[in-house]
PDB file of N, CA and C in Angstrom:
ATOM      1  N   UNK A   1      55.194  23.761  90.274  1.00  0.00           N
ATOM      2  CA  UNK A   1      54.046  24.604  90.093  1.00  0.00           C
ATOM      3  C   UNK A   1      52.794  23.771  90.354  1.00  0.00           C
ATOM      4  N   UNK A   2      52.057  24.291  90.853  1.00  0.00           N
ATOM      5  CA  UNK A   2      50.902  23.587  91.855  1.00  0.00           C
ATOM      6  C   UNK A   2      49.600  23.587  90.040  1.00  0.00           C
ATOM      7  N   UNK A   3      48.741  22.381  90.281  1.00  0.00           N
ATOM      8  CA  UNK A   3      47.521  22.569  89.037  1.00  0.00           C
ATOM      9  C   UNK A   3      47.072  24.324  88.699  1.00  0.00           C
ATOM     10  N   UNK A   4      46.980  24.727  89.667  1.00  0.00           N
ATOM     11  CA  UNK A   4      46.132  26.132  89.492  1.00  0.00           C
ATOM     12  C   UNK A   4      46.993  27.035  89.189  1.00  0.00           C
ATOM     13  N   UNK A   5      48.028  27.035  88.887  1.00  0.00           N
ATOM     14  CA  UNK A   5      49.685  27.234  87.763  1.00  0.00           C
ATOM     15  C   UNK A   5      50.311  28.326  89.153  1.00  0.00           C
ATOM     16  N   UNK A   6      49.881  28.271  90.244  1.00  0.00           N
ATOM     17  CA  UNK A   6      50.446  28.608  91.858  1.00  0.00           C
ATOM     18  C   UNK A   6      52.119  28.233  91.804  1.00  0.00           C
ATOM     19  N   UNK A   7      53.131  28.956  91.945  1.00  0.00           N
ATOM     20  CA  UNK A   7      54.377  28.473  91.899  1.00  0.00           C
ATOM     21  C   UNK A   7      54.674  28.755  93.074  1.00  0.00           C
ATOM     22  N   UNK A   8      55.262  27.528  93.513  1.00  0.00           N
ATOM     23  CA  UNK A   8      55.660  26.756  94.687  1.00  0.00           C
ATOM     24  C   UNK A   8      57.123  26.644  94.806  1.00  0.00           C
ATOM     25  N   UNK A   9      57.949  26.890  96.222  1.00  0.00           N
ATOM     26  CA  UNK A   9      59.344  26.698  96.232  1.00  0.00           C
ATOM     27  C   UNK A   9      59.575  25.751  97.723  1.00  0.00           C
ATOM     28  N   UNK A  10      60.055  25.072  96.961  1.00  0.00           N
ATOM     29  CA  UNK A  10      60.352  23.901  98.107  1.00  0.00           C
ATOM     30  C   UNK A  10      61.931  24.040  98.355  1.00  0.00           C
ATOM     31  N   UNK A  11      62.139  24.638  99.863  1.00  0.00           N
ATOM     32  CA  UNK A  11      63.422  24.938 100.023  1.00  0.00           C
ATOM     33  C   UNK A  11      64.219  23.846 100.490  1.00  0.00           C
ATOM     34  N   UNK A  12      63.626  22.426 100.965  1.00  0.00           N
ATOM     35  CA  UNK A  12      64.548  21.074 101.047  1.00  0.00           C
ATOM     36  C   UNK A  12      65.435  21.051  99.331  1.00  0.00           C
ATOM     37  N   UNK A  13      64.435  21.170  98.689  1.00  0.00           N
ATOM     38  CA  UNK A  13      65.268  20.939  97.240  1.00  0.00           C
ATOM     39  C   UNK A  13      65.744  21.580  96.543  1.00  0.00           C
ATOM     40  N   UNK A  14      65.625  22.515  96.808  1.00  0.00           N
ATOM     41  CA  UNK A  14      66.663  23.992  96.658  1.00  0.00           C
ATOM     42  C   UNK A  14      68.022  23.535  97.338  1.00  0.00           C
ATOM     43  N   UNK A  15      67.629  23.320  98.373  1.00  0.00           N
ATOM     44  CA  UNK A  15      69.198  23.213  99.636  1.00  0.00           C
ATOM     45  C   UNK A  15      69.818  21.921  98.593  1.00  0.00           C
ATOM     46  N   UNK A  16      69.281  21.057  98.461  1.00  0.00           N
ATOM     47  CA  UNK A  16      69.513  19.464  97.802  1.00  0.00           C
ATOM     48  C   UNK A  16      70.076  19.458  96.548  1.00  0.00           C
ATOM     49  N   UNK A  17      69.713  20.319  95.493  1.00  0.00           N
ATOM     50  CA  UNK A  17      70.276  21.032  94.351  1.00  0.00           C
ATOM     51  C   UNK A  17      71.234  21.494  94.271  1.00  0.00           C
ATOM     52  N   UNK A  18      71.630  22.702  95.292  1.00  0.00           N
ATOM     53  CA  UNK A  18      72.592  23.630  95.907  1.00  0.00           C
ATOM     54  C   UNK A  18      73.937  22.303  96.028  1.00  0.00           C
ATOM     55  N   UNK A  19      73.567  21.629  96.914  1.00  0.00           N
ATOM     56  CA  UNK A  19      74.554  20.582  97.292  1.00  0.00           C
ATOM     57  C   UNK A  19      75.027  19.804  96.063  1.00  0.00           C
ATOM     58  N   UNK A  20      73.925  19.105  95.233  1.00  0.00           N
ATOM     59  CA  UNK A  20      74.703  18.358  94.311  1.00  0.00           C
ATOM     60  C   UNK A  20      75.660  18.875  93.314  1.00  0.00           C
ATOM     61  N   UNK A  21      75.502  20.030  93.029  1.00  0.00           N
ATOM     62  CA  UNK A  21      76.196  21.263  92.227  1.00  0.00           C
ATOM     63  C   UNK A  21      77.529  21.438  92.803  1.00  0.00           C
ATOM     64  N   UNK A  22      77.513  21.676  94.126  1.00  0.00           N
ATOM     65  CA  UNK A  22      78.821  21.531  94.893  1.00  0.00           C
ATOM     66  C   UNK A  22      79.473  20.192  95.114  1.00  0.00           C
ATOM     67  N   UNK A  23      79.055  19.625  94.842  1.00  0.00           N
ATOM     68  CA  UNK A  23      79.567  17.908  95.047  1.00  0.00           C
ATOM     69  C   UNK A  23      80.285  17.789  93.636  1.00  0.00           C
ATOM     70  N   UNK A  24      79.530  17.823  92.713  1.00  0.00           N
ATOM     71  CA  UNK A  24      80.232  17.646  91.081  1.00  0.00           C
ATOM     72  C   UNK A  24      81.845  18.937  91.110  1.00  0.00           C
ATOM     73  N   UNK A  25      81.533  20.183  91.573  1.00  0.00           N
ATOM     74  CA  UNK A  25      82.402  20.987  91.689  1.00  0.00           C
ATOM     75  C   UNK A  25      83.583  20.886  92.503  1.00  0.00           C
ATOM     76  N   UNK A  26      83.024  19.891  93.422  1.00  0.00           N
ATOM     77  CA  UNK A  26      84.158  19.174  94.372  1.00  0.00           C
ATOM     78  C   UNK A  26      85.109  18.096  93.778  1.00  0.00           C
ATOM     79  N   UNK A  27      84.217  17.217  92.906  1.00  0.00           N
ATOM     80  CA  UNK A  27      84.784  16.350  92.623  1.00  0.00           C
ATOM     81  C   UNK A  27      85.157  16.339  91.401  1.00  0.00           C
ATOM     82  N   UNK A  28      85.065  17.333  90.260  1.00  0.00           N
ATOM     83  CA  UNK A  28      85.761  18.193  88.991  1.00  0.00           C
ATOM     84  C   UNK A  28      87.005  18.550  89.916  1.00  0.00           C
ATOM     85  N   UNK A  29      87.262  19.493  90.670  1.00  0.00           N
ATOM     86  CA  UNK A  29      88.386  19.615  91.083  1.00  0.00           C
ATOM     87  C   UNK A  29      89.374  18.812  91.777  1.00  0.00           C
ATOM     88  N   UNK A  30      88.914  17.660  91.918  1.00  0.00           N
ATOM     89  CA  UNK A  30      89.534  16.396  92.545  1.00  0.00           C
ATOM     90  C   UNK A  30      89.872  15.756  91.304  1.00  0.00           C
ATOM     91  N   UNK A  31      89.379  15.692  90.309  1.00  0.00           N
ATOM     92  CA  UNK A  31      90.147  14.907  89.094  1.00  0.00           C
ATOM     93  C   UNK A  31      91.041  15.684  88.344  1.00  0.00           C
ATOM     94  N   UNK A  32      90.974  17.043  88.386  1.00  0.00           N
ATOM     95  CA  UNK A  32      91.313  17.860  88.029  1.00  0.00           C
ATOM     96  C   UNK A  32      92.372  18.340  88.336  1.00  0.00           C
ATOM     97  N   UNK A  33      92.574  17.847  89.618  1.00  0.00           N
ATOM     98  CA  UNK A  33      94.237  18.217  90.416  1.00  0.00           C
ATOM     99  C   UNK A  33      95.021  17.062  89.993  1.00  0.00           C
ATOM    100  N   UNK A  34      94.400  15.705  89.995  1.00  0.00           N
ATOM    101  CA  UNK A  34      94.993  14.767  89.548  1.00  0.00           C
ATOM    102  C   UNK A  34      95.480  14.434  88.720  1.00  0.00           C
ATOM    103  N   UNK A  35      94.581  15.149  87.255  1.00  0.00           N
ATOM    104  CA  UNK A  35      94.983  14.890  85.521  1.00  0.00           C
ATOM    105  C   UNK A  35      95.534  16.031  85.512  1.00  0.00           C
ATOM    106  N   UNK A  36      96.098  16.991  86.685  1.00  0.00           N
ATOM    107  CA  UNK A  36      97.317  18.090  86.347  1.00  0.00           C
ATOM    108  C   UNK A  36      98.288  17.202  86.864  1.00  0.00           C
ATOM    109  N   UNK A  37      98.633  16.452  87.693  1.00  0.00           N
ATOM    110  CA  UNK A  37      99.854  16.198  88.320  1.00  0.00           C
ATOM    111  C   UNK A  37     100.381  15.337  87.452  1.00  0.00           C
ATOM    112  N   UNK A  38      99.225  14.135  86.703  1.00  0.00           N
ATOM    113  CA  UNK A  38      99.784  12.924  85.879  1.00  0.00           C
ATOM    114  C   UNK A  38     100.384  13.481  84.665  1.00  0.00           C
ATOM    115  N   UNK A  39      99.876  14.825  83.953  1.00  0.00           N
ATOM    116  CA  UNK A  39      99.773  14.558  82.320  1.00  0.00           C
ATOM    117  C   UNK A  39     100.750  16.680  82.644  1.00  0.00           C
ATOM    118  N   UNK A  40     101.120  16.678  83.620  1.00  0.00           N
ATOM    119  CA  UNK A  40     101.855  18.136  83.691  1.00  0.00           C
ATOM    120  C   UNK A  40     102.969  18.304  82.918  1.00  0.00           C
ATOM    121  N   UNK A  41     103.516  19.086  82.523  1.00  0.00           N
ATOM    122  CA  UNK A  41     104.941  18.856  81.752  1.00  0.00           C
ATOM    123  C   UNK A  41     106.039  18.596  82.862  1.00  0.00           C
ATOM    124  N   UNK A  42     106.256  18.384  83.920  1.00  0.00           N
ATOM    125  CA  UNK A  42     107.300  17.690  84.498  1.00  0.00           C
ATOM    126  C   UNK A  42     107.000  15.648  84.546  1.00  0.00           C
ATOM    127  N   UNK A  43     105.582  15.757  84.628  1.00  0.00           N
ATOM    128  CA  UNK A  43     105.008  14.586  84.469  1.00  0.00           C
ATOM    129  C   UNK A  43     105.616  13.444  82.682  1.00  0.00           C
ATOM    130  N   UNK A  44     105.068  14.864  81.741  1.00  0.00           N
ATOM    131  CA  UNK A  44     105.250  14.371  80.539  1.00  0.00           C
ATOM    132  C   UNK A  44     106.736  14.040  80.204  1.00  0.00           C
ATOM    133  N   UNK A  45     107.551  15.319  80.606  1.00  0.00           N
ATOM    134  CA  UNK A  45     108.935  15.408  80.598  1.00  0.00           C
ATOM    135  C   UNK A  45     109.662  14.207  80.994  1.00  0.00           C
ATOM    136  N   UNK A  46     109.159  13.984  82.348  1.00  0.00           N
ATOM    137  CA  UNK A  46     109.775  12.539  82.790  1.00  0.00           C
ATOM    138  C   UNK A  46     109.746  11.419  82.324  1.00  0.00           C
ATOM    139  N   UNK A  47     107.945  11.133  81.840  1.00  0.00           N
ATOM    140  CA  UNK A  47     107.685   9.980  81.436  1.00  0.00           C
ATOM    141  C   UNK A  47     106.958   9.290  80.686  1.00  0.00           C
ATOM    142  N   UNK A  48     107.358  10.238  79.343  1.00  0.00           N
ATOM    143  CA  UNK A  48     106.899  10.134  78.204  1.00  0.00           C
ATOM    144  C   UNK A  48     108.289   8.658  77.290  1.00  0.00           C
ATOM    145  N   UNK A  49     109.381   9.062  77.933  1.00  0.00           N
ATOM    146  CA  UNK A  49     110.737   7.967  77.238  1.00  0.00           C
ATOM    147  C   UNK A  49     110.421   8.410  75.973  1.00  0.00           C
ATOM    148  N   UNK A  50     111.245   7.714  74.757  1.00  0.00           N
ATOM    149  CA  UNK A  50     111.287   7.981  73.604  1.00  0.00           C
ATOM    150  C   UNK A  50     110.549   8.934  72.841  1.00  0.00           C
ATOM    151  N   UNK A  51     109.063   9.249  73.414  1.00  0.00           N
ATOM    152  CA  UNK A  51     108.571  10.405  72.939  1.00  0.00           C
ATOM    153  C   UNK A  51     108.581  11.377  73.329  1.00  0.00           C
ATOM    154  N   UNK A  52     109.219  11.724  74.552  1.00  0.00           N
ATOM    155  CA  UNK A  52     110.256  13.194  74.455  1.00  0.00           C
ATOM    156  C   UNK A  52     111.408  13.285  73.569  1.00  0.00           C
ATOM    157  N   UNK A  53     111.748  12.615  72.977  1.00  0.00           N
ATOM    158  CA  UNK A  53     112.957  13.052  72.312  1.00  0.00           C
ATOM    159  C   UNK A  53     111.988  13.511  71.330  1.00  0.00           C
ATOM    160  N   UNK A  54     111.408  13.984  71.005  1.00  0.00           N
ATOM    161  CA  UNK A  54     110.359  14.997  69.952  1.00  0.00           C
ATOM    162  C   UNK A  54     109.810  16.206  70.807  1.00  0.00           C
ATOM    163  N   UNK A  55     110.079  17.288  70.715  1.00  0.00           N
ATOM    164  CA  UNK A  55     110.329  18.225  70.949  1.00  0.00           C
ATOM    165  C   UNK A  55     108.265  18.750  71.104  1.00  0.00           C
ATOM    166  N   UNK A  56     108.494  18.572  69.359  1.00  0.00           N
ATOM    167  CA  UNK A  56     107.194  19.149  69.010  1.00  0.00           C
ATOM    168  C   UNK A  56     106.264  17.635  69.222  1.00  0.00           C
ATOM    169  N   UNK A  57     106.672  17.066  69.948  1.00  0.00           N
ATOM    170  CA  UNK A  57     104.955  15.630  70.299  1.00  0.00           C
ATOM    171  C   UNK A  57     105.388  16.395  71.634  1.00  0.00           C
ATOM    172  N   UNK A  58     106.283  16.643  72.221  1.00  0.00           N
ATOM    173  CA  UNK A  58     106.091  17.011  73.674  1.00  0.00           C
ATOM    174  C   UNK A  58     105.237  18.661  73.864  1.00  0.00           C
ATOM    175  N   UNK A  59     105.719  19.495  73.141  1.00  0.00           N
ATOM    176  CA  UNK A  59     105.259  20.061  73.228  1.00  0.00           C
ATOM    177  C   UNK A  59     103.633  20.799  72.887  1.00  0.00           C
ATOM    178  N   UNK A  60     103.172  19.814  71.919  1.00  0.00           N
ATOM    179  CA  UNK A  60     102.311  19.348  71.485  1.00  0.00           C
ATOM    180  C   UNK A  60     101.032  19.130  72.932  1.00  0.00           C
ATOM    181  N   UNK A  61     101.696  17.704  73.099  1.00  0.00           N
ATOM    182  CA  UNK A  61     100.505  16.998  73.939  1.00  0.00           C
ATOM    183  C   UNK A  61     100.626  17.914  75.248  1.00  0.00           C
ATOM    184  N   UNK A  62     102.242  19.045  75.872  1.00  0.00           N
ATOM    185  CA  UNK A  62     101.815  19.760  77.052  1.00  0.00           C
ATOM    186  C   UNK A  62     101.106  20.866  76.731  1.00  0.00           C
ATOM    187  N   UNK A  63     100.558  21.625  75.601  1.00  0.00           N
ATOM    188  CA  UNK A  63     100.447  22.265  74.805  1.00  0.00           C
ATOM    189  C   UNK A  63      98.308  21.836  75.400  1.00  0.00           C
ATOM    190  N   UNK A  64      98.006  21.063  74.769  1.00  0.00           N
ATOM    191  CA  UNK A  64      96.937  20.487  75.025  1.00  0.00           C
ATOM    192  C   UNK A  64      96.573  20.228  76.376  1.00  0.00           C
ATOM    193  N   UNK A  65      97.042  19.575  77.198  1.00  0.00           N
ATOM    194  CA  UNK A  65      97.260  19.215  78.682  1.00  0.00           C
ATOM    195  C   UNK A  65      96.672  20.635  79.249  1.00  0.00           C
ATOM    196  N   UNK A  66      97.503  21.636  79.061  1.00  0.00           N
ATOM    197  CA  UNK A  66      97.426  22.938  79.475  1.00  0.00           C
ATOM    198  C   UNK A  66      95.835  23.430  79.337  1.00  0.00           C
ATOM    199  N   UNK A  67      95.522  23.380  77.780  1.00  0.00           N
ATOM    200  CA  UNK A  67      94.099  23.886  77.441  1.00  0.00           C
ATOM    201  C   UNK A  67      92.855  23.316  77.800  1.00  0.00           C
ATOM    202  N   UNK A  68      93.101  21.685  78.230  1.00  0.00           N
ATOM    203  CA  UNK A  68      92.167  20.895  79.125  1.00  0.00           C
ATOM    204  C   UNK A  68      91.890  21.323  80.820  1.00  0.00           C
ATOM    205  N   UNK A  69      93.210  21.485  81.006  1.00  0.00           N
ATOM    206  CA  UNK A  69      93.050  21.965  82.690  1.00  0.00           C
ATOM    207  C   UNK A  69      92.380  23.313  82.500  1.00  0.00           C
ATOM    208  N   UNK A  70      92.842  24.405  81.541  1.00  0.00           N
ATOM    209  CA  UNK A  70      91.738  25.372  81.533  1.00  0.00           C
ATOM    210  C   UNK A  70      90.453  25.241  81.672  1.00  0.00           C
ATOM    211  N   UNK A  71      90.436  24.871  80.432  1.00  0.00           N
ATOM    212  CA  UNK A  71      88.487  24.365  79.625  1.00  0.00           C
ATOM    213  C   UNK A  71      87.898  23.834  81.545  1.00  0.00           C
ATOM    214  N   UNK A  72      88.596  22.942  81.889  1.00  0.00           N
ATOM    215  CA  UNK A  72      88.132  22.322  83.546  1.00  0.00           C
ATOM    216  C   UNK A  72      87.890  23.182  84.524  1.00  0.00           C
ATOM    217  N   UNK A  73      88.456  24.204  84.597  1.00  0.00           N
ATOM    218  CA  UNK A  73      88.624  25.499  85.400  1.00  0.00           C
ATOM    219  C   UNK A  73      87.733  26.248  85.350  1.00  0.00           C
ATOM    220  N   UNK A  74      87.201  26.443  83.878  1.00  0.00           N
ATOM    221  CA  UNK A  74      85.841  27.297  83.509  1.00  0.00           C
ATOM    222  C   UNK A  74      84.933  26.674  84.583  1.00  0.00           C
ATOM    223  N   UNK A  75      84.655  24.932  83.516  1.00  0.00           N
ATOM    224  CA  UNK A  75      83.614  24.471  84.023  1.00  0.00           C
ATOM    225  C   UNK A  75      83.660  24.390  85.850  1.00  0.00           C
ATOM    226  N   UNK A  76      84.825  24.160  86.380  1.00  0.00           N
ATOM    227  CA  UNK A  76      84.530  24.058  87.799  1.00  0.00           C
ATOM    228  C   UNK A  76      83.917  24.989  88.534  1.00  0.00           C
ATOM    229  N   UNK A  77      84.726  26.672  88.128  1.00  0.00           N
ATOM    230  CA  UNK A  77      83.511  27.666  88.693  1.00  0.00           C
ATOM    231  C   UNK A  77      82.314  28.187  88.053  1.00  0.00           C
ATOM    232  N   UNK A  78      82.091  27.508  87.354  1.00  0.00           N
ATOM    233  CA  UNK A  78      80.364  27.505  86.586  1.00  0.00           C
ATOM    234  C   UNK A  78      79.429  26.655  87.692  1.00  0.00           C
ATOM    235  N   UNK A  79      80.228  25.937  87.989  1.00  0.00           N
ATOM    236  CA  UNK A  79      79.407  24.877  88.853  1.00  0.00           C
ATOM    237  C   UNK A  79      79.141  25.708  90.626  1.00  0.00           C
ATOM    238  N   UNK A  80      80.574  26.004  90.474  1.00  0.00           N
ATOM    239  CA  UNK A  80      80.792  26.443  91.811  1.00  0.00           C
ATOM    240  C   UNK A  80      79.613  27.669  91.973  1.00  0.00           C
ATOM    241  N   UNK A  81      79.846  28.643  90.430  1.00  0.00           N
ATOM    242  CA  UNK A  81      79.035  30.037  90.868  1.00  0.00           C
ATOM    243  C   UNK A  81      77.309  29.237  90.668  1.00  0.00           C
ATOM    244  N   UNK A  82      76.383  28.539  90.363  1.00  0.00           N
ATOM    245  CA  UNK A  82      75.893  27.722  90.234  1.00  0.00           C
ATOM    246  C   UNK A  82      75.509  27.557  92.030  1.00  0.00           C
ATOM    247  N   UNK A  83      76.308  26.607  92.132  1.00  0.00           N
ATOM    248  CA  UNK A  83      75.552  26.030  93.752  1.00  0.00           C
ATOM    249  C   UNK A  83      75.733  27.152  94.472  1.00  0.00           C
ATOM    250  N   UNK A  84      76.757  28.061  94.683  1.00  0.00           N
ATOM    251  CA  UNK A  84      76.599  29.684  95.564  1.00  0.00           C
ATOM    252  C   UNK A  84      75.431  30.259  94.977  1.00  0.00           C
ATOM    253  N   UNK A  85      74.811  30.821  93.587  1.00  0.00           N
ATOM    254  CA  UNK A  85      73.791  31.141  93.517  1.00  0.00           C
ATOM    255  C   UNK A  85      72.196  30.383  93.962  1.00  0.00           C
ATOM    256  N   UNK A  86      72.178  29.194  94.256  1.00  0.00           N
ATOM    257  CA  UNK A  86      71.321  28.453  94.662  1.00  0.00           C
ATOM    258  C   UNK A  86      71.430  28.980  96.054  1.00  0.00           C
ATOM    259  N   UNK A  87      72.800  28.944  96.889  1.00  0.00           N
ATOM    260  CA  UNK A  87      72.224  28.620  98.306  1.00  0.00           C
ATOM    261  C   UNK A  87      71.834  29.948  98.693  1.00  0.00           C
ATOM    262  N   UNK A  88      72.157  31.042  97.462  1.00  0.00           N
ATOM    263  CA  UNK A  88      71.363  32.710  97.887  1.00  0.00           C
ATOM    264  C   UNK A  88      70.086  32.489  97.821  1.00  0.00           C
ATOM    265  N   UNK A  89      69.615  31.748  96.274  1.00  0.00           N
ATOM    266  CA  UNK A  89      68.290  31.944  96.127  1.00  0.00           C
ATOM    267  C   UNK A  89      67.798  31.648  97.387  1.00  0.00           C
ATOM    268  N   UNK A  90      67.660  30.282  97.902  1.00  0.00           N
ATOM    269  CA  UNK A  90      67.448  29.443  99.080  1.00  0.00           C
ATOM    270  C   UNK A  90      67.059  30.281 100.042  1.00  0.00           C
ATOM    271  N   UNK A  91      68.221  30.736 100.773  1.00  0.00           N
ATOM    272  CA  UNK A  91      68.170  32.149 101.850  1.00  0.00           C
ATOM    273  C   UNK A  91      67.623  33.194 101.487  1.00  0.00           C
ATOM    274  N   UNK A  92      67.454  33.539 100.268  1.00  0.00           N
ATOM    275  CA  UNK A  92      66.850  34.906 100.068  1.00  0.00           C
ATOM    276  C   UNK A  92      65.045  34.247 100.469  1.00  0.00           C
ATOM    277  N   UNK A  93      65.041  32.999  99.291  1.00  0.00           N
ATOM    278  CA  UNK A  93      63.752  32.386  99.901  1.00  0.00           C
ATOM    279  C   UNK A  93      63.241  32.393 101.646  1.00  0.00           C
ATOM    280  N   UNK A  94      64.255  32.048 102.366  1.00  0.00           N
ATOM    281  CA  UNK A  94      63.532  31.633 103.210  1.00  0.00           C
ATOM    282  C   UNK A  94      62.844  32.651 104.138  1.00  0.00           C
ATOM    283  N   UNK A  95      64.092  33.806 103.992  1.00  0.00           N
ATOM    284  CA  UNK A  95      64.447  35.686 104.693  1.00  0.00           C
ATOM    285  C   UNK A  95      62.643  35.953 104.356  1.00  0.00           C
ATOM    286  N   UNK A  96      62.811  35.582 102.929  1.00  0.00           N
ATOM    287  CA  UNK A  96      61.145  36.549 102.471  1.00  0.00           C
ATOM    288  C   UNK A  96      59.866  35.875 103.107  1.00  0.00           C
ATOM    289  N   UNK A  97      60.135  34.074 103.262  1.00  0.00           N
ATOM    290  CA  UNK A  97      58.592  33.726 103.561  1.00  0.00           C
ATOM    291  C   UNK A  97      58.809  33.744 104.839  1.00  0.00           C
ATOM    292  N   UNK A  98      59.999  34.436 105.806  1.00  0.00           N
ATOM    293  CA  UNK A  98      59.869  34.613 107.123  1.00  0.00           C
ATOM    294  C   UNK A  98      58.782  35.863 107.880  1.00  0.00           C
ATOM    295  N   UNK A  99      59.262  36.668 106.852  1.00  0.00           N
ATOM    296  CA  UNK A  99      59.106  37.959 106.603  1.00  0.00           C
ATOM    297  C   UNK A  99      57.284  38.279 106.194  1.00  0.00           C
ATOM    298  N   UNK A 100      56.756  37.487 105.446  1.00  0.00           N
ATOM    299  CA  UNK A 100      55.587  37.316 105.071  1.00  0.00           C
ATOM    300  C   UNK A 100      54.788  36.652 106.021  1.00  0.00           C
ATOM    301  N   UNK A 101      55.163  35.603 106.310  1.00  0.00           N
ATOM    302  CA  UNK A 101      54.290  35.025 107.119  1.00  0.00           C
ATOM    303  C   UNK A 101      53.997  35.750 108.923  1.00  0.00           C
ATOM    304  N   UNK A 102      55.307  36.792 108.976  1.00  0.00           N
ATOM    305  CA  UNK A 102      55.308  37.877 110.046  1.00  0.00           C
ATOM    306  C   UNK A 102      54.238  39.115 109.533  1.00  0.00           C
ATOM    307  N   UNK A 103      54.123  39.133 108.956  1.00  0.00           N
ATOM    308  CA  UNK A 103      52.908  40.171 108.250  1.00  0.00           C
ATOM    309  C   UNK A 103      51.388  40.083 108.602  1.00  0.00           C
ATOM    310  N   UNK A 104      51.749  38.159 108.727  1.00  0.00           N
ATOM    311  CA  UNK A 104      49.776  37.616 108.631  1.00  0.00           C
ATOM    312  C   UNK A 104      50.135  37.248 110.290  1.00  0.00           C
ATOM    313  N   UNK A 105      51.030  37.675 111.136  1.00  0.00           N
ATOM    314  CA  UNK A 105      50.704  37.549 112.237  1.00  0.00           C
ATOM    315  C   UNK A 105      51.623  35.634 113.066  1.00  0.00           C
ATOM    316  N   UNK A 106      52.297  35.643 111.722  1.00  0.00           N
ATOM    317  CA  UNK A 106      52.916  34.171 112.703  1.00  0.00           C
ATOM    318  C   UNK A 106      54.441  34.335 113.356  1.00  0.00           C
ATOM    319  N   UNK A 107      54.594  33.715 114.071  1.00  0.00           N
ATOM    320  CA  UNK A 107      55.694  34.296 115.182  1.00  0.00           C
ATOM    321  C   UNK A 107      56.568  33.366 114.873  1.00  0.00           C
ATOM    322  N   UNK A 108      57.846  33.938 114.801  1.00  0.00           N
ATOM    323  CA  UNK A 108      59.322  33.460 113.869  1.00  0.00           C
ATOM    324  C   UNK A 108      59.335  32.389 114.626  1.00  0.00           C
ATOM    325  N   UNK A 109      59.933  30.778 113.713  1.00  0.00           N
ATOM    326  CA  UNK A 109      60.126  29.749 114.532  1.00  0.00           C
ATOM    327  C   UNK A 109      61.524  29.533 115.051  1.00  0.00           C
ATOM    328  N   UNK A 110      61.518  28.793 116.376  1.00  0.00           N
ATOM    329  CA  UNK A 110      62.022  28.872 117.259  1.00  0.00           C
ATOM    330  C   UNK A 110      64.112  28.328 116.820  1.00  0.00           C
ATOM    331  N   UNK A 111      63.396  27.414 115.391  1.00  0.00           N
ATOM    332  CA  UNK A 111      64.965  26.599 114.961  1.00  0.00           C
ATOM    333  C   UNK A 111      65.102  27.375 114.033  1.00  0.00           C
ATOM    334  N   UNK A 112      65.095  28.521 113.669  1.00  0.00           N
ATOM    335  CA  UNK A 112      65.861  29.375 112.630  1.00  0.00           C
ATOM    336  C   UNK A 112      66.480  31.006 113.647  1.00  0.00           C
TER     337      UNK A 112
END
């Protein structure tokens, strides 16, 4: 927001925002595939040794395992719906000050 309380949208950092949102969402789901494959119940099953022979610690910790990869799942498309709503705002931004500045007479530029 500009001194004269003028609100200003800077669409480099919109786009830049948009991206880092998708980067964390990228890379939540990259650890996320990973701490399913290590800690999965064929994972645990296999290679837990002596603490599978407990039924209820196995079922227990896959029990948990399970409700973490959820809880991760939320957060990944929070993120995801997150940077998709940015790169609308963005475009909706840019559609309108195309649109406006065609009003006062300036002629659409040539790289959009």
């Amino acid at each position: 927001m500009a001194d004269d309380g003028t609100a200003y949208y800077e669409p480099g950092a919109g786009r830049s925002l948009a991206r880092k949102f998708e980067m964390q969402a990228y890379d939540l789901r990259a650890y996320l595939k990973k701490f399913e494959e290590e800690t999965g119940e064929k994972a645990i099953t296999d290679g837990f040794g002596i603490l599978t022979e407990s039924a209820e610690v196995t079922s227990a910790y896959i029990s948990y395992s399970n409700d973490v990869v959820s809880a991760m799942k939320v957060v990944h498309e929070h993120l995801e719906g997150i940077a998709d709503t940015r790169r609308k705002v963005n475009k909706d931004t840019e559609v309108t000050d195309d649109e406006l500045a065609a009003l006062f007479g300036k002629q659409p530029d040539s790289d959009r």
